[in-house]
N, C-alpha and C. Protein backbone atom coordinates (compact mmCIF):
# COMPACT_ATOMS: atom_id res chain seq x y z
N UNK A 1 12.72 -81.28 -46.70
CA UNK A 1 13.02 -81.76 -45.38
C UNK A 1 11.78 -82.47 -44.84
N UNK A 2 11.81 -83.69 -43.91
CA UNK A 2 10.52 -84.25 -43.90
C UNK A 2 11.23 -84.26 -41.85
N UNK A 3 9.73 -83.91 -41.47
CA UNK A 3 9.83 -83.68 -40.41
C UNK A 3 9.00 -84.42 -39.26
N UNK A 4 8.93 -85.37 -38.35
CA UNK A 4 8.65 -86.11 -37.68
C UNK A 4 8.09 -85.50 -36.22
N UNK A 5 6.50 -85.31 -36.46
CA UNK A 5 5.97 -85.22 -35.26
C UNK A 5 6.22 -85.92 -33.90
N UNK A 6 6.38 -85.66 -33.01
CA UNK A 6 7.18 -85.95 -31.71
C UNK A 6 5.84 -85.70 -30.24
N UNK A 7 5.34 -85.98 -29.97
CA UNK A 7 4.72 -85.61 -28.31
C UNK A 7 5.56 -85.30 -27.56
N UNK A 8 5.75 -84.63 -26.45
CA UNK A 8 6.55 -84.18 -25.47
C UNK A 8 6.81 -85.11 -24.55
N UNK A 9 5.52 -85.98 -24.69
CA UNK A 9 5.85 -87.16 -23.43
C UNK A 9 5.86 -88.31 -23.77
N UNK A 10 6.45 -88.92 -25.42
CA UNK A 10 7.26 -89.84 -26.33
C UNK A 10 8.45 -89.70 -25.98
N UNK A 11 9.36 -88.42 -26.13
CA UNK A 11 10.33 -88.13 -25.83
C UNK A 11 10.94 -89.03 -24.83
N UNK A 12 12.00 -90.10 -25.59
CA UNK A 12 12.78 -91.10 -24.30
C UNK A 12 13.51 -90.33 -23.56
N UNK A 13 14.07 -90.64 -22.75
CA UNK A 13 15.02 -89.63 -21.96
C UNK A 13 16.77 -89.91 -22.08
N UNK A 14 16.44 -90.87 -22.95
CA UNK A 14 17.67 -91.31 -23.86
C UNK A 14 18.33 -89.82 -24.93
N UNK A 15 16.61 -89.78 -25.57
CA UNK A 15 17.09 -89.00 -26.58
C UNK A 15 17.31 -87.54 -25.85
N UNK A 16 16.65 -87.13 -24.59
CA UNK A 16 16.69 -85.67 -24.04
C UNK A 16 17.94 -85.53 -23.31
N UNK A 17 18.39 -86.41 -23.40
CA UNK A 17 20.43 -86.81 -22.31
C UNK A 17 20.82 -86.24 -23.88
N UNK A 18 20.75 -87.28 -25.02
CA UNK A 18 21.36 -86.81 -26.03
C UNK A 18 21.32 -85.31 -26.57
N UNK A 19 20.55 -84.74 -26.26
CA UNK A 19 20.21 -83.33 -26.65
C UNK A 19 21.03 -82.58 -25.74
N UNK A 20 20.70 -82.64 -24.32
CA UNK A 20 22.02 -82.15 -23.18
C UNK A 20 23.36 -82.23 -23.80
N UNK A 21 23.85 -83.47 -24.22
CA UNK A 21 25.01 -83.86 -23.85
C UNK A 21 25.70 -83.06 -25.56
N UNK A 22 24.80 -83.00 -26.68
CA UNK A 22 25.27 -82.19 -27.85
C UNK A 22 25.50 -80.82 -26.98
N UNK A 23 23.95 -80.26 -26.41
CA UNK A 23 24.19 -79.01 -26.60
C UNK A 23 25.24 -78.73 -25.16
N UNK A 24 25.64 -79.37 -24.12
CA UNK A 24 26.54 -78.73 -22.82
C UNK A 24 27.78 -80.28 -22.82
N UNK A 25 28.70 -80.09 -23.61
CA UNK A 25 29.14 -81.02 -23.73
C UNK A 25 30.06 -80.67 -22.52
N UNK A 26 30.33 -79.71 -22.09
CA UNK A 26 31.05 -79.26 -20.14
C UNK A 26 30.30 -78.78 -19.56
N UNK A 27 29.30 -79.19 -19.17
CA UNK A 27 28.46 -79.27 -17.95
C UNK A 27 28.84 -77.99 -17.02
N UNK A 28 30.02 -78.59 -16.47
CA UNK A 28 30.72 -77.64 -15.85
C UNK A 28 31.13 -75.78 -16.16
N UNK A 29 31.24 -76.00 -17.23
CA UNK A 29 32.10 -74.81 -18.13
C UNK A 29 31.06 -74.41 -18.82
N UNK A 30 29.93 -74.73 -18.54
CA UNK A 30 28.80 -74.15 -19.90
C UNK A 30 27.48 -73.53 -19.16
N UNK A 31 27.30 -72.35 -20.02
CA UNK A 31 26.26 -71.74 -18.85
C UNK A 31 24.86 -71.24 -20.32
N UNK A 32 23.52 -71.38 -19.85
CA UNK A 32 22.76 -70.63 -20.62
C UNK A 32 22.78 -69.25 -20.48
N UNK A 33 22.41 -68.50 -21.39
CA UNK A 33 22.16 -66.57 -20.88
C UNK A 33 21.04 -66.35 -22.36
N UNK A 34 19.84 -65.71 -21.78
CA UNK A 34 19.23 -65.31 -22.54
C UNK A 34 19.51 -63.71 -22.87
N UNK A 35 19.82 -63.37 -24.08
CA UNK A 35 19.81 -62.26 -25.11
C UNK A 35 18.70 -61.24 -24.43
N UNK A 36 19.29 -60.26 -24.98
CA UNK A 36 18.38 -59.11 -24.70
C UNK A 36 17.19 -59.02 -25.42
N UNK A 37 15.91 -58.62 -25.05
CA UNK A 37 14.75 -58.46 -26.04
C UNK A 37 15.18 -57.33 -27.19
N UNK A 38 14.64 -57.44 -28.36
CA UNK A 38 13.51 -57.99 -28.62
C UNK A 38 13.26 -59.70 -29.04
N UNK A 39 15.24 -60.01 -29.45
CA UNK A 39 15.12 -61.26 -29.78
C UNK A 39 15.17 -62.63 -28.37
N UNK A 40 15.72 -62.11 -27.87
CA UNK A 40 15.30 -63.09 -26.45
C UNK A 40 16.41 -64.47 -26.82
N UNK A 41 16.70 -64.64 -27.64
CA UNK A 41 17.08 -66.22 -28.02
C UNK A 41 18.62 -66.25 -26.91
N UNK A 42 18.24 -68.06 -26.70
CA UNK A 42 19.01 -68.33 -25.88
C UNK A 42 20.53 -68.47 -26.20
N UNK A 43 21.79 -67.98 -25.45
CA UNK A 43 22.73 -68.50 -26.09
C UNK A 43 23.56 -69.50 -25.17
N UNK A 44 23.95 -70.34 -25.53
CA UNK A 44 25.07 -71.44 -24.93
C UNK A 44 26.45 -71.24 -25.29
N UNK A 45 27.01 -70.72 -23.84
CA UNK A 45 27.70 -70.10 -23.68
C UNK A 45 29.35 -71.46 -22.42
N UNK A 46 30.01 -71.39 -23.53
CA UNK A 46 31.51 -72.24 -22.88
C UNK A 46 32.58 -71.49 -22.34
N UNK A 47 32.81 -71.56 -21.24
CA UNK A 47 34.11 -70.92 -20.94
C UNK A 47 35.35 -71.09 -20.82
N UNK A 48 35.46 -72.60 -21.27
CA UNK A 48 36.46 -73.59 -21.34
C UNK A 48 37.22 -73.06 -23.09
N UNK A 49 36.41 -72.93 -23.74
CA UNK A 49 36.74 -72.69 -25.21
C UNK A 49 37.50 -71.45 -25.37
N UNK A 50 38.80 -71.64 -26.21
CA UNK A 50 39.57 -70.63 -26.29
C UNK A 50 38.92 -69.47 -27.21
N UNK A 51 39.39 -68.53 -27.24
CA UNK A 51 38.47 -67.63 -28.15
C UNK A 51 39.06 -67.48 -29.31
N UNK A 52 38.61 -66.90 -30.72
CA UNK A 52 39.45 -66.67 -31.91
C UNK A 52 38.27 -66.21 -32.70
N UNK A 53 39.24 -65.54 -33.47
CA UNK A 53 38.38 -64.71 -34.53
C UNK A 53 36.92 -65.22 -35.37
N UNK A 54 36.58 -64.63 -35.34
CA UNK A 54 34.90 -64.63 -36.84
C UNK A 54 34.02 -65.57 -35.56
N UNK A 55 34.24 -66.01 -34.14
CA UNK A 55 33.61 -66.41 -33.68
C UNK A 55 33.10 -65.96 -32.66
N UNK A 56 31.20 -65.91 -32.43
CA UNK A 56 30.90 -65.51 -31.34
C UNK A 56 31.33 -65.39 -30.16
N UNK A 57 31.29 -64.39 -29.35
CA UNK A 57 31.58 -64.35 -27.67
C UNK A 57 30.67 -63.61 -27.00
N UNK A 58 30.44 -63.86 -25.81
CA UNK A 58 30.13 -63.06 -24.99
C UNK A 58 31.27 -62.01 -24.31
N UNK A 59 31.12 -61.07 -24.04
CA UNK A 59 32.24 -60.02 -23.60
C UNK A 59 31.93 -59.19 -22.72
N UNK A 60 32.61 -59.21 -21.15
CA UNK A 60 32.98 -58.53 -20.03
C UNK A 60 32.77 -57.52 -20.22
N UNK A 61 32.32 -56.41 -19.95
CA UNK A 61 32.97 -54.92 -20.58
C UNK A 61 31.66 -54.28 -19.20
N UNK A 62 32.24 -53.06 -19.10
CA UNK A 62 31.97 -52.10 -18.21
C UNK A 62 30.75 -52.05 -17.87
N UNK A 63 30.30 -52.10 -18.94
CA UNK A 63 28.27 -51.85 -18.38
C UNK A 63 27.82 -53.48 -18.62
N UNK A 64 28.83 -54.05 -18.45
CA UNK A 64 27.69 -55.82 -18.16
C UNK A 64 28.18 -56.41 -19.34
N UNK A 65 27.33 -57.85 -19.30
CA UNK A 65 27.89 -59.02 -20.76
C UNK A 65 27.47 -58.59 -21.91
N UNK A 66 27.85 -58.79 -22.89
CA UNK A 66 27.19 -58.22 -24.36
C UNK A 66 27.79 -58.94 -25.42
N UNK A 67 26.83 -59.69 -26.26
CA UNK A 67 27.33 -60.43 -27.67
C UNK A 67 27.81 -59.79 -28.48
N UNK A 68 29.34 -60.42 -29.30
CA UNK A 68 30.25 -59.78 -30.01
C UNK A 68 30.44 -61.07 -30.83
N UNK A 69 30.90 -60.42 -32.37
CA UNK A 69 31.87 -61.48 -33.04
C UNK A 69 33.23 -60.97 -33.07
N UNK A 70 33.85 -61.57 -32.51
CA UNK A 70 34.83 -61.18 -32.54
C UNK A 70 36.07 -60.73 -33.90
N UNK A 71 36.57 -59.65 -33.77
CA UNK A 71 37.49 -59.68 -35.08
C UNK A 71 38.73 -59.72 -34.66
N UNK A 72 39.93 -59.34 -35.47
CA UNK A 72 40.94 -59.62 -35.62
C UNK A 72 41.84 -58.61 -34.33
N UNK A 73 41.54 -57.92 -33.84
CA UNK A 73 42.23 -56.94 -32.97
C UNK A 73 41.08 -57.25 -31.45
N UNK A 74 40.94 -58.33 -31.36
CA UNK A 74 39.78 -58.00 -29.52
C UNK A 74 41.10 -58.88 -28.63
N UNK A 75 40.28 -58.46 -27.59
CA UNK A 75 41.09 -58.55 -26.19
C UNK A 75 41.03 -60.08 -25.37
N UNK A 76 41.37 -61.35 -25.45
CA UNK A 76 41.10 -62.39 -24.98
C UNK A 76 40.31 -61.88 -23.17
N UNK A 77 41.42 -60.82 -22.88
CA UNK A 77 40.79 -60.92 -21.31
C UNK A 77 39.83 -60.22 -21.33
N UNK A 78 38.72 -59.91 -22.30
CA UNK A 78 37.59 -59.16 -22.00
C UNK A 78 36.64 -59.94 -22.33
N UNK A 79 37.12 -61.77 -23.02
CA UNK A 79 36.13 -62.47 -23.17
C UNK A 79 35.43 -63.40 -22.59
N UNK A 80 34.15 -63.11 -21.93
CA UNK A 80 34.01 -64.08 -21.10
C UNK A 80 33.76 -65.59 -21.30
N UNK A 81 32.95 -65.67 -22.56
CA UNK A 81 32.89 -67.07 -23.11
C UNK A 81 32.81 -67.05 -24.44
N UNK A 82 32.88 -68.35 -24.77
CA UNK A 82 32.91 -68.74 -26.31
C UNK A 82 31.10 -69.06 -26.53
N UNK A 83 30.56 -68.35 -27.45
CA UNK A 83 28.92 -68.96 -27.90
C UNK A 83 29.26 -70.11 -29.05
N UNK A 84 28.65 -71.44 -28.06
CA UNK A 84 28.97 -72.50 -28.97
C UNK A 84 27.08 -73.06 -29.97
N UNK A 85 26.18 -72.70 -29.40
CA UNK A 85 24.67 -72.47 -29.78
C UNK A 85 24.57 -71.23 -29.58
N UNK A 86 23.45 -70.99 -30.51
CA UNK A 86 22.15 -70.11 -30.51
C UNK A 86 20.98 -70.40 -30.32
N UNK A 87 20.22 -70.60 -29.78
CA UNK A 87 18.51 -71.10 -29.41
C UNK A 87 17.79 -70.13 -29.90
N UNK A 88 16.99 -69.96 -31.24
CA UNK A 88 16.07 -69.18 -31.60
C UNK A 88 14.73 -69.36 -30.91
N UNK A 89 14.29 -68.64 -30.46
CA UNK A 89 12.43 -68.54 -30.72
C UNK A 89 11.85 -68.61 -31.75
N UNK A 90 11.06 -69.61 -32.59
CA UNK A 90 10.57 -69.31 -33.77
C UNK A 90 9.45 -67.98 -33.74
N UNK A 91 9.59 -67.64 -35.36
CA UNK A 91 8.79 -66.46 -35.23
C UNK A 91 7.46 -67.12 -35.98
């Protein structure tokens, strides 16, 4: 993989719309939530997106939001959104 050093303030704002517009393609319907420590990583989170199996969600439930993959028997109304990213922290 060959990888292309970048400055922060090269960065057109062409390409930082383009980065928005991949990662919150509903603005509206799309919310960040950072993960619990120890991993912290960010998730991008849609609420517009229907939910279905083998795919991440965030999920409603009694003591607060909490990341799930969903399987074959979960509850649509306990899901609050669809995780369409993951944002790692590198280690």
């Amino acid at each position: 993989m060959t990888v292309r050093m970048t400055r922060s303030n090269e960065i057109s704002s062409n390409r930082a719309k383009g980065l928005l517009d991949m990662l919150l393609p509903r603005p509206s319907s799309t919310f960040l939530i950072r993960s619990a420590p120890p991993a912290g990583d960010i998730l991008v989170v849609d609420r517009s997106l229907p939910p279905s199996e083998g795919r991440k969600a965030v999920l409603a439930t009694e003591k607060g939001l909490r990341l799930a993959t969903l399987g074959s028997g979960f509850d649509p109304a306990s899901v609050w959104g669809v995780v369409t990213w993951i944002i790692k922290e590198p280690s």
